[in-house]
Protein backbone atom coordinates (compact mmCIF):
# COMPACT_ATOMS: atom_id res chain seq x y z
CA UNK A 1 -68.94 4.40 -53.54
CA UNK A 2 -66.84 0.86 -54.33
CA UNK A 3 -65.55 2.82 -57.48
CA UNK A 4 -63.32 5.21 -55.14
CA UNK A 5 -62.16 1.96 -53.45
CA UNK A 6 -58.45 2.63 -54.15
CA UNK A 7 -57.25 -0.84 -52.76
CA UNK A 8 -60.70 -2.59 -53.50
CA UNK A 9 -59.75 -4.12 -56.68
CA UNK A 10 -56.04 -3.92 -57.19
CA UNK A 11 -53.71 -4.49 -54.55
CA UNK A 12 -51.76 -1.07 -53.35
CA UNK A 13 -47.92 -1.64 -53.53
CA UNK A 14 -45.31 0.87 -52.26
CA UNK A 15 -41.79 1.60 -52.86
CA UNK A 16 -39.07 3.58 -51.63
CA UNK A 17 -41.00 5.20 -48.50
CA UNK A 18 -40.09 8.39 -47.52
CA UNK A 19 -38.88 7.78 -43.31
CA UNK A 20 -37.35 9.40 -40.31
CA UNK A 21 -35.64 7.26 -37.69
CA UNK A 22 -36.95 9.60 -34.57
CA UNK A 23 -34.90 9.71 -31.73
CA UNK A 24 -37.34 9.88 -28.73
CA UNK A 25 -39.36 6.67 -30.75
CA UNK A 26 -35.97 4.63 -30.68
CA UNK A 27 -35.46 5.55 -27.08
CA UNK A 28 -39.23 4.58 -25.71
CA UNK A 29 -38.62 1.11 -27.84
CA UNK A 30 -35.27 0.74 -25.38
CA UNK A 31 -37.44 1.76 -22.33
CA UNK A 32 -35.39 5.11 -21.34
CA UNK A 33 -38.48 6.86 -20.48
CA UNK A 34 -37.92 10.27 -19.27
CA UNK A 35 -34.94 11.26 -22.07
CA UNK A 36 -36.68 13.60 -24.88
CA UNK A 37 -33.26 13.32 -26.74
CA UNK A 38 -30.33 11.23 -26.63
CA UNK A 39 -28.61 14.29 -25.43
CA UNK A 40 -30.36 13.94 -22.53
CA UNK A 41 -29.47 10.92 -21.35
CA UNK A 42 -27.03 10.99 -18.84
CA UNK A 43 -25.41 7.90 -19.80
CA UNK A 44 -23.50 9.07 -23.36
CA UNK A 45 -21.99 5.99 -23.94
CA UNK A 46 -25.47 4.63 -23.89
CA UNK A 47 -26.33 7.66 -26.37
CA UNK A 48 -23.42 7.26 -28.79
CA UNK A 49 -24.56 3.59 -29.67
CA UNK A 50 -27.92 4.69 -30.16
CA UNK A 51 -26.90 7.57 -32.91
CA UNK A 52 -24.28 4.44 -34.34
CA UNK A 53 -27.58 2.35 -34.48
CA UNK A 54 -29.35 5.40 -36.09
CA UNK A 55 -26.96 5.79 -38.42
CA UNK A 56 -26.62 2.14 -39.47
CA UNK A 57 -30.01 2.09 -39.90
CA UNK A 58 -30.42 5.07 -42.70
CA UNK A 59 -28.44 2.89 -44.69
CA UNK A 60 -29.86 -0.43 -44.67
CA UNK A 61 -33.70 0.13 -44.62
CA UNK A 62 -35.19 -0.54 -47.62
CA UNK A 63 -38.75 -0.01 -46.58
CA UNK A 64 -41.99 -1.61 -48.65
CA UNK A 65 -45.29 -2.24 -48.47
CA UNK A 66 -48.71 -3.92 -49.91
CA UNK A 67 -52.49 -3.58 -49.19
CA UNK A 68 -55.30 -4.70 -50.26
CA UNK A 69 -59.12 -3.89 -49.22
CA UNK A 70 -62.05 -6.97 -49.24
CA UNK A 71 -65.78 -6.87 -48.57
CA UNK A 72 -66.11 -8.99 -45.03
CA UNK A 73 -68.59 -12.07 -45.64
CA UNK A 74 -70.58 -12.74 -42.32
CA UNK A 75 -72.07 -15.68 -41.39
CA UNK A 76 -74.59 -16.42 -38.47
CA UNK A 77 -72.07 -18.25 -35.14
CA UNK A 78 -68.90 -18.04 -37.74
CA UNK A 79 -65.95 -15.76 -37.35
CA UNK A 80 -66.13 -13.17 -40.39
CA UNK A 81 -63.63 -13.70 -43.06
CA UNK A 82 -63.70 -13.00 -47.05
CA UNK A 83 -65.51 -14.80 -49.89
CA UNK A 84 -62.10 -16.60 -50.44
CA UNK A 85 -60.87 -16.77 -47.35
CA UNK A 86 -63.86 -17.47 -44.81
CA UNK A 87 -63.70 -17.32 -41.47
CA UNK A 88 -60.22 -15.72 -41.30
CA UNK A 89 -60.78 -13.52 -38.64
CA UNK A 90 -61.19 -16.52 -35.75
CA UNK A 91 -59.85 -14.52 -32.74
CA UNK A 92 -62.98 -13.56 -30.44
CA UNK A 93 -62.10 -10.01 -30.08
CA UNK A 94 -60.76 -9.63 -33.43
CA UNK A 95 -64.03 -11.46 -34.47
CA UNK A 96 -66.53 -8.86 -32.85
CA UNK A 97 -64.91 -5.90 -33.79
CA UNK A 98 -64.83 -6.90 -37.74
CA UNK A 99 -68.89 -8.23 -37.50
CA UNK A 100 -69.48 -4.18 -37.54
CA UNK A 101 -67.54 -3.80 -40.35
CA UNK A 102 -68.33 -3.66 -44.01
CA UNK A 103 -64.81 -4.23 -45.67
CA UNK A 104 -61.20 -4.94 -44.38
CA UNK A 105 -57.80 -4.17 -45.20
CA UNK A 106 -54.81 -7.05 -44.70
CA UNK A 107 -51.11 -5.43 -44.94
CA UNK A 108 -47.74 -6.51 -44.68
CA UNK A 109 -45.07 -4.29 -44.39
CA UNK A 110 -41.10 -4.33 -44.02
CA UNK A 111 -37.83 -2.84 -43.74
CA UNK A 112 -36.01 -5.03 -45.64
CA UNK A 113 -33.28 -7.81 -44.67
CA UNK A 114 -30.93 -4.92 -44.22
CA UNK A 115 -31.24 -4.58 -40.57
CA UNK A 116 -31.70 -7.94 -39.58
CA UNK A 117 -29.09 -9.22 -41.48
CA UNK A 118 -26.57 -6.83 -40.27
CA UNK A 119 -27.79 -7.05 -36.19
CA UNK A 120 -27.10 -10.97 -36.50
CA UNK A 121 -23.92 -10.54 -38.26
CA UNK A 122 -23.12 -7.83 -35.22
CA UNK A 123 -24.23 -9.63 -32.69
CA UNK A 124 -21.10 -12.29 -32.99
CA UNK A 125 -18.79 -9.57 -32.86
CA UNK A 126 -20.06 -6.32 -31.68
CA UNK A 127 -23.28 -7.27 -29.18
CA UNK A 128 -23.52 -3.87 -27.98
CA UNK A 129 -23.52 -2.79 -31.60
CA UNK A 130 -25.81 -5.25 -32.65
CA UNK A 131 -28.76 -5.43 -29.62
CA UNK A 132 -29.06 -1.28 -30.30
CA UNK A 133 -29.33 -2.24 -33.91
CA UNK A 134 -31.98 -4.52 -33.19
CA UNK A 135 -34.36 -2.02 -31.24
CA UNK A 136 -33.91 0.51 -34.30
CA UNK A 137 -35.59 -2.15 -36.30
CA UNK A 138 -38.05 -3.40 -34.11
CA UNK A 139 -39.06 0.40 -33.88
CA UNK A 140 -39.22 0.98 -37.61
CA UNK A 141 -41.14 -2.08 -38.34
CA UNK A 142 -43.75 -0.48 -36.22
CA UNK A 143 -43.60 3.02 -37.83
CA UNK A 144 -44.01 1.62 -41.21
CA UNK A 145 -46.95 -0.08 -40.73
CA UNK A 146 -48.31 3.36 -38.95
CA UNK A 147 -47.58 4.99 -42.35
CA UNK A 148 -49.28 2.22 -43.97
CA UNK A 149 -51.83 2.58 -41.04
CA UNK A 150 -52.07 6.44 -41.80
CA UNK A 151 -52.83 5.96 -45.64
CA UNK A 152 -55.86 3.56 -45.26
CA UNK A 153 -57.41 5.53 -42.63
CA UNK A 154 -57.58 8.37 -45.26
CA UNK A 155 -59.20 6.55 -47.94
CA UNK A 156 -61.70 5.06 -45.11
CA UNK A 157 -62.64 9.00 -44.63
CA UNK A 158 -62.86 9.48 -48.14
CA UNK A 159 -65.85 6.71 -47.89
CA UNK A 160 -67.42 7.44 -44.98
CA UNK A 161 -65.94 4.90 -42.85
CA UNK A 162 -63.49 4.98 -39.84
CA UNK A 163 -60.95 2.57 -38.85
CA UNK A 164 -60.72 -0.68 -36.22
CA UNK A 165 -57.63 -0.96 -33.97
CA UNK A 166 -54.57 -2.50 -36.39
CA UNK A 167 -54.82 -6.45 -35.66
CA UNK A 168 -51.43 -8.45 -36.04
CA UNK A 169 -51.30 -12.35 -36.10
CA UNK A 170 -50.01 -13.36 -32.81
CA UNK A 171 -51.96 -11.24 -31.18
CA UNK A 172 -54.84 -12.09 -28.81
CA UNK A 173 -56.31 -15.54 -30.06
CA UNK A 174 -55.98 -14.40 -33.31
CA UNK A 175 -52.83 -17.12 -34.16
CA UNK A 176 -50.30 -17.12 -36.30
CA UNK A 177 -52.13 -20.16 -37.80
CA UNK A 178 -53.58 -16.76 -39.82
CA UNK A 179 -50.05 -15.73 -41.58
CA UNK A 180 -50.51 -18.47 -44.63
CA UNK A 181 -53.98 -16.72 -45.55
CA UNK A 182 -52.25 -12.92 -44.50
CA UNK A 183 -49.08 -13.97 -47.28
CA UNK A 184 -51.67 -14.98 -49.72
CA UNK A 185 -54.18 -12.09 -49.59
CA UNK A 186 -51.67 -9.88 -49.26
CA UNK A 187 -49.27 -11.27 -51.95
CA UNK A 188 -46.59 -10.63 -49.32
CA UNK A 189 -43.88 -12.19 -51.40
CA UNK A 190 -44.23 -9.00 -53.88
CA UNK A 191 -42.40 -7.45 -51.16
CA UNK A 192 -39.54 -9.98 -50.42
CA UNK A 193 -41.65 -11.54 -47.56
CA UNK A 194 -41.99 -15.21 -46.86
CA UNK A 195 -42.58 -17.68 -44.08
CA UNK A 196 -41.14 -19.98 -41.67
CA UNK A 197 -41.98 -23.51 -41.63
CA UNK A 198 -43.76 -22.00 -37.81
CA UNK A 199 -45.44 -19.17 -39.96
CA UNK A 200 -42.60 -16.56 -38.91
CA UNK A 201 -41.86 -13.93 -41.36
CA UNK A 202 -38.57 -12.99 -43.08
CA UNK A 203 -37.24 -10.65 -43.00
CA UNK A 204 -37.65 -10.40 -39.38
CA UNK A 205 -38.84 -6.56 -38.85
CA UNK A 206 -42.24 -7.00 -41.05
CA UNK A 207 -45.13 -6.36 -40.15
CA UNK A 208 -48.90 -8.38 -41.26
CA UNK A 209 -52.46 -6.83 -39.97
CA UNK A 210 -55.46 -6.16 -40.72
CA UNK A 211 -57.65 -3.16 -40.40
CA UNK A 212 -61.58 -2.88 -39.92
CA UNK A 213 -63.42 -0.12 -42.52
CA UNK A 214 -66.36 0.83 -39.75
CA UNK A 215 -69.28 2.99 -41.20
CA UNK A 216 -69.27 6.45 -39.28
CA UNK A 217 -72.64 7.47 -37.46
């Protein structure tokens, strides 16, 4: 079964990812709730920086990703973790989720420096411009890592396994003390990743997690 392991011995690396910058997603990540377009929102000045934001954004993502899948190693009273990177997994529920696992997948995605760049650069000038900027790539940061999300889950069905809920660093207990191990499983600089000296990543609007591969009863 190990043998149709796409990301168990190679790490998974994608390029140019196909997207759509969805309107109502966008919206929810700015809070206007009850809107199902932006030409329903009553407020079209509101609505025309969104679409400028939308726009901006189709030409400045430049959206990657990498993957890889390990066997967890378990260890009576420890957190799990992987044979070279034990105990990786120290947040409690993180921790019992992954202890009914067999393997895991660590990620990192992002859109690029495009965005980020340009919302800083706007926000000086154009603040408006720039904070609906922003929320397009805090959105899109999400939606890639749903893609990414999306692909594993198939090759877990392939296998006979099902999929844990997608755990970040910074979330929970699970710290961001974790992002030094995440870069390095993940080879996140492959991707144009790195960290802060406080284990932030740049560009800004990537994502790191990891997913559980759960054997299906």
């Amino acid at each position: 079964m190990a043998a149709q392991f796409e990301s168990l011995k190679k790490h998974v690396l994608l390029t140019n990812m196909p997207f759509e910058i969805e309107e109502v997603r966008v919206m929810r990540e700015l809070k206007i709730a009850k809107a199902k377009s932006l030409a329903e929102i009553p407020e079209k000045n509101i609505a025309a920086y969104i679409k400028k934001a939308i726009d901006t954004g189709y030409t400045l993502i430049e959206p990657k990703a990498i993957y890889r899948t390990y066997p967890l190693v378990k260890e009576e009273g420890q957190p799990p973790g992987f044979e070279e990177s034990p105990r990786l997994f120290f947040g409690k529920k993180l921790a019992e989720t992954l202890n009914n696992c067999d393997y895991a997948t660590v990620l990192m995605t992002t859109i690029g420096p495009g965005i980020p760049d340009r919302a800083d650069e706007l926000i000086k000038s154009e603040p408006t411009d720039g904070f609906y900027l922003e929320h397009v790539g805090g959105w899109m940061a999400d939606y890639f890592a749903e893609r990414v999300d999306e692909r594993i889950q198939v090759e877990m069905k392939k296998n006979g396994y099902i999929g844990t809920f997608r755990y970040a660093p910074g979330y929970g207990d699970w710290s961001l003390d974790a992002q030094p191990e995440m870069m390095r499983l993940t080879q996140g600089e492959r991707i144009g990743v790195h960290l802060t000296e406080t284990n932030i990543m740049i560009p800004r609007k990537s994502v790191s997690a990891v997913i559980g591969w759960q054997p299906r009863e």
